[in-house]
C-alpha atoms as a PDB file:
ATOM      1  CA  UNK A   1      -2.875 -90.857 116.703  1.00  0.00           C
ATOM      2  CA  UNK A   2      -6.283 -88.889 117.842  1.00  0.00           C
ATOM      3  CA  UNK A   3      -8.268 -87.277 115.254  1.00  0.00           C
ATOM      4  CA  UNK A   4      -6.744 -84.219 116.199  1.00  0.00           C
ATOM      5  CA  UNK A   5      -3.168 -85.016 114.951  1.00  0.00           C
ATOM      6  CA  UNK A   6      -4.622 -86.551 111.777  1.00  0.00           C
ATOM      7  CA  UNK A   7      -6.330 -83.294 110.933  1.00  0.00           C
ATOM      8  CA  UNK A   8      -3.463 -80.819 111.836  1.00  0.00           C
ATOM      9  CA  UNK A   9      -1.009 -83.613 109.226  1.00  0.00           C
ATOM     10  CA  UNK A  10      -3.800 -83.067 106.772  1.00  0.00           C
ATOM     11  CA  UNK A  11      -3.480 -79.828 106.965  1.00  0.00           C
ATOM     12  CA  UNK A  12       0.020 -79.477 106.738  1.00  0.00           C
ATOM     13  CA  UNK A  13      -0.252 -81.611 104.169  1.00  0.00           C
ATOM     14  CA  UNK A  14      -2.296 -79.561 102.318  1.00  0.00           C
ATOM     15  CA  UNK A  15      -0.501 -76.362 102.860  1.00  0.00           C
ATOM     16  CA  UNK A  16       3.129 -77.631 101.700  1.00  0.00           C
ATOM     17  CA  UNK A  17       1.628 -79.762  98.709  1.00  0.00           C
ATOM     18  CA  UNK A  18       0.457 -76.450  97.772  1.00  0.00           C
ATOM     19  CA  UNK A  19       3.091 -73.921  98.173  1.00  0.00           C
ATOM     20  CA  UNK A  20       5.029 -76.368  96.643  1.00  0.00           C
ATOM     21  CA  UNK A  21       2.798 -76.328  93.857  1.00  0.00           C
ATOM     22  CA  UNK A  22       3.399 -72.494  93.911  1.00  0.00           C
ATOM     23  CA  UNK A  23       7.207 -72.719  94.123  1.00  0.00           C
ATOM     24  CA  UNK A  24       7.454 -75.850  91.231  1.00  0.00           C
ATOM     25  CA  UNK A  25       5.420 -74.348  88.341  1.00  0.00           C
ATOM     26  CA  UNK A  26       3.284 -76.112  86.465  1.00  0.00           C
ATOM     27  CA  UNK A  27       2.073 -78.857  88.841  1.00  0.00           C
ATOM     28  CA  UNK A  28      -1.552 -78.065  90.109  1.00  0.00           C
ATOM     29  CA  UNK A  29      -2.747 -81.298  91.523  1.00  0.00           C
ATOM     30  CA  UNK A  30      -6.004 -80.418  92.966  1.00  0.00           C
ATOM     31  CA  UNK A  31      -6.541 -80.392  96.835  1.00  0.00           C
ATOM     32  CA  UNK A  32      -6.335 -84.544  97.253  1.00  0.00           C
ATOM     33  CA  UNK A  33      -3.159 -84.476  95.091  1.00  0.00           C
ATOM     34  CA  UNK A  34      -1.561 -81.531  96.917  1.00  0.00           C
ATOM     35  CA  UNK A  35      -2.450 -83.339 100.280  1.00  0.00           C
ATOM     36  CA  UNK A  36      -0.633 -86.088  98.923  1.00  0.00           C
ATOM     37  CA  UNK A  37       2.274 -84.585  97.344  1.00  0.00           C
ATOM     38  CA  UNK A  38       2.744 -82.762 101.324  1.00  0.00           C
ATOM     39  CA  UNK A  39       2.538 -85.378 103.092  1.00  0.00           C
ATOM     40  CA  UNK A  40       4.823 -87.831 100.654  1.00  0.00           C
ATOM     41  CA  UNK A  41       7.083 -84.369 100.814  1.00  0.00           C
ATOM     42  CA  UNK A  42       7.510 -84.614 104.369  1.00  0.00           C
ATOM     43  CA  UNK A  43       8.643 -87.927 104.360  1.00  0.00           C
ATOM     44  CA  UNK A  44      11.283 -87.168 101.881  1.00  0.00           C
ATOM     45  CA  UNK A  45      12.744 -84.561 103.986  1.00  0.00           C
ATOM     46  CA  UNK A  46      12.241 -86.534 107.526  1.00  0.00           C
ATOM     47  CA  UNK A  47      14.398 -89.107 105.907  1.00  0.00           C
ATOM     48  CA  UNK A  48      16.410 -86.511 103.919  1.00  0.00           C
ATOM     49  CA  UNK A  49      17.348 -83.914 106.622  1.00  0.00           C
ATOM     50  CA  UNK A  50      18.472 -85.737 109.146  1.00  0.00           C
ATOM     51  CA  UNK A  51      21.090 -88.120 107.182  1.00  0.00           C
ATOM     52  CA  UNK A  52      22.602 -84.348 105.727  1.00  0.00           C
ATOM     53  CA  UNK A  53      22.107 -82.973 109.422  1.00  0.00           C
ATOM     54  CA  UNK A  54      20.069 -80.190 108.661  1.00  0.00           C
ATOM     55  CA  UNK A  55      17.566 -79.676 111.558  1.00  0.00           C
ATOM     56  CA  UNK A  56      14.524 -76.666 111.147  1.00  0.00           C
ATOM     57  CA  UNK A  57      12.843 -76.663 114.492  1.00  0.00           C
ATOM     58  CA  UNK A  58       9.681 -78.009 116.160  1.00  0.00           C
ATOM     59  CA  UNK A  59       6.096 -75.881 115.656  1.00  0.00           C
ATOM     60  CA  UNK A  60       3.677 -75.943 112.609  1.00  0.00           C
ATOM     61  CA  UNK A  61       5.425 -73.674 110.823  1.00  0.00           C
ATOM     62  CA  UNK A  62       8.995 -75.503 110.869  1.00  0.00           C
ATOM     63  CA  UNK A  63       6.677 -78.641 109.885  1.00  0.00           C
ATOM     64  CA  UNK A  64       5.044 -76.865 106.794  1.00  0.00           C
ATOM     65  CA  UNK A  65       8.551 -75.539 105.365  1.00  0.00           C
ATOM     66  CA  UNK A  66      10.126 -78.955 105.746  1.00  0.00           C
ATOM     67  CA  UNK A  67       7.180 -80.742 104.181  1.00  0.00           C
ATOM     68  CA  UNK A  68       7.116 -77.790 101.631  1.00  0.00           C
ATOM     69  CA  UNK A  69      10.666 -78.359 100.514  1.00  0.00           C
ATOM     70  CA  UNK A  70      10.575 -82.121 100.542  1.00  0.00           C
ATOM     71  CA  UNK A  71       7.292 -81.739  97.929  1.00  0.00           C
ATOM     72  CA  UNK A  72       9.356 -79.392  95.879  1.00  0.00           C
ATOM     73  CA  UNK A  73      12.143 -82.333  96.172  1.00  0.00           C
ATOM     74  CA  UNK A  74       9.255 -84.438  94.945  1.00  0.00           C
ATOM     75  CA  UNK A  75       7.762 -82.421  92.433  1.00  0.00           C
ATOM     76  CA  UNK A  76      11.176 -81.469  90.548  1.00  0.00           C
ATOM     77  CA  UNK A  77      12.066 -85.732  90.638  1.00  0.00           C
ATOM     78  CA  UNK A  78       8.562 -86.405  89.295  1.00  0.00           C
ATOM     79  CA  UNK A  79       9.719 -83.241  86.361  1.00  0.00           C
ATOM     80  CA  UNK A  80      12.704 -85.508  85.998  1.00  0.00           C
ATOM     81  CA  UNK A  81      10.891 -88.620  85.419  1.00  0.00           C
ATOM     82  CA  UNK A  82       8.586 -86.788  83.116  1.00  0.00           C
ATOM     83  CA  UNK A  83      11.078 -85.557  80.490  1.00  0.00           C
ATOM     84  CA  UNK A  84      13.133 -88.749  80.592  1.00  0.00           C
END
């Protein structure tokens, strides 16, 4: 992995630990934590998606709403985990 790659999954990390954030209220993590919560999100849904079939497409963008949605998977099982 060149230090190019590592930057552009930092960044996408950072973006989808965010917007999930956004989308999961009450969750503000700072910017390490919402790097974190991306990049844990995207390996939610790259093990999630493909045992349901569910395929987005290749390209930033289809990489930033499938880490987004696996955070938001993430953030609502941490909410879980929380009240119980």
């Amino acid at each position: 992995m060149g230090i190019e790659s590592l930057i552009v999954f930092i960044i996408v990390g950072a973006i989808a630990g965010w917007l999930a954030g956004q989308l999961v209220k009450g969750y503000g993590f700072g910017l390490i934590g919402n790097i974190v919560v991306g990049i844990v999100g995207a390996f939610i849904a790259g093990w999630l998606f493909p045992a349901l079939g569910f395929s987005i497409g290749g390209g930033i963008v289809a990489a930033i709403i499938h880490a987004t949605i696996g955070a938001v998977i993430l953030l609502v099982l941490i909410r879980l985990v929380k009240q119980a």
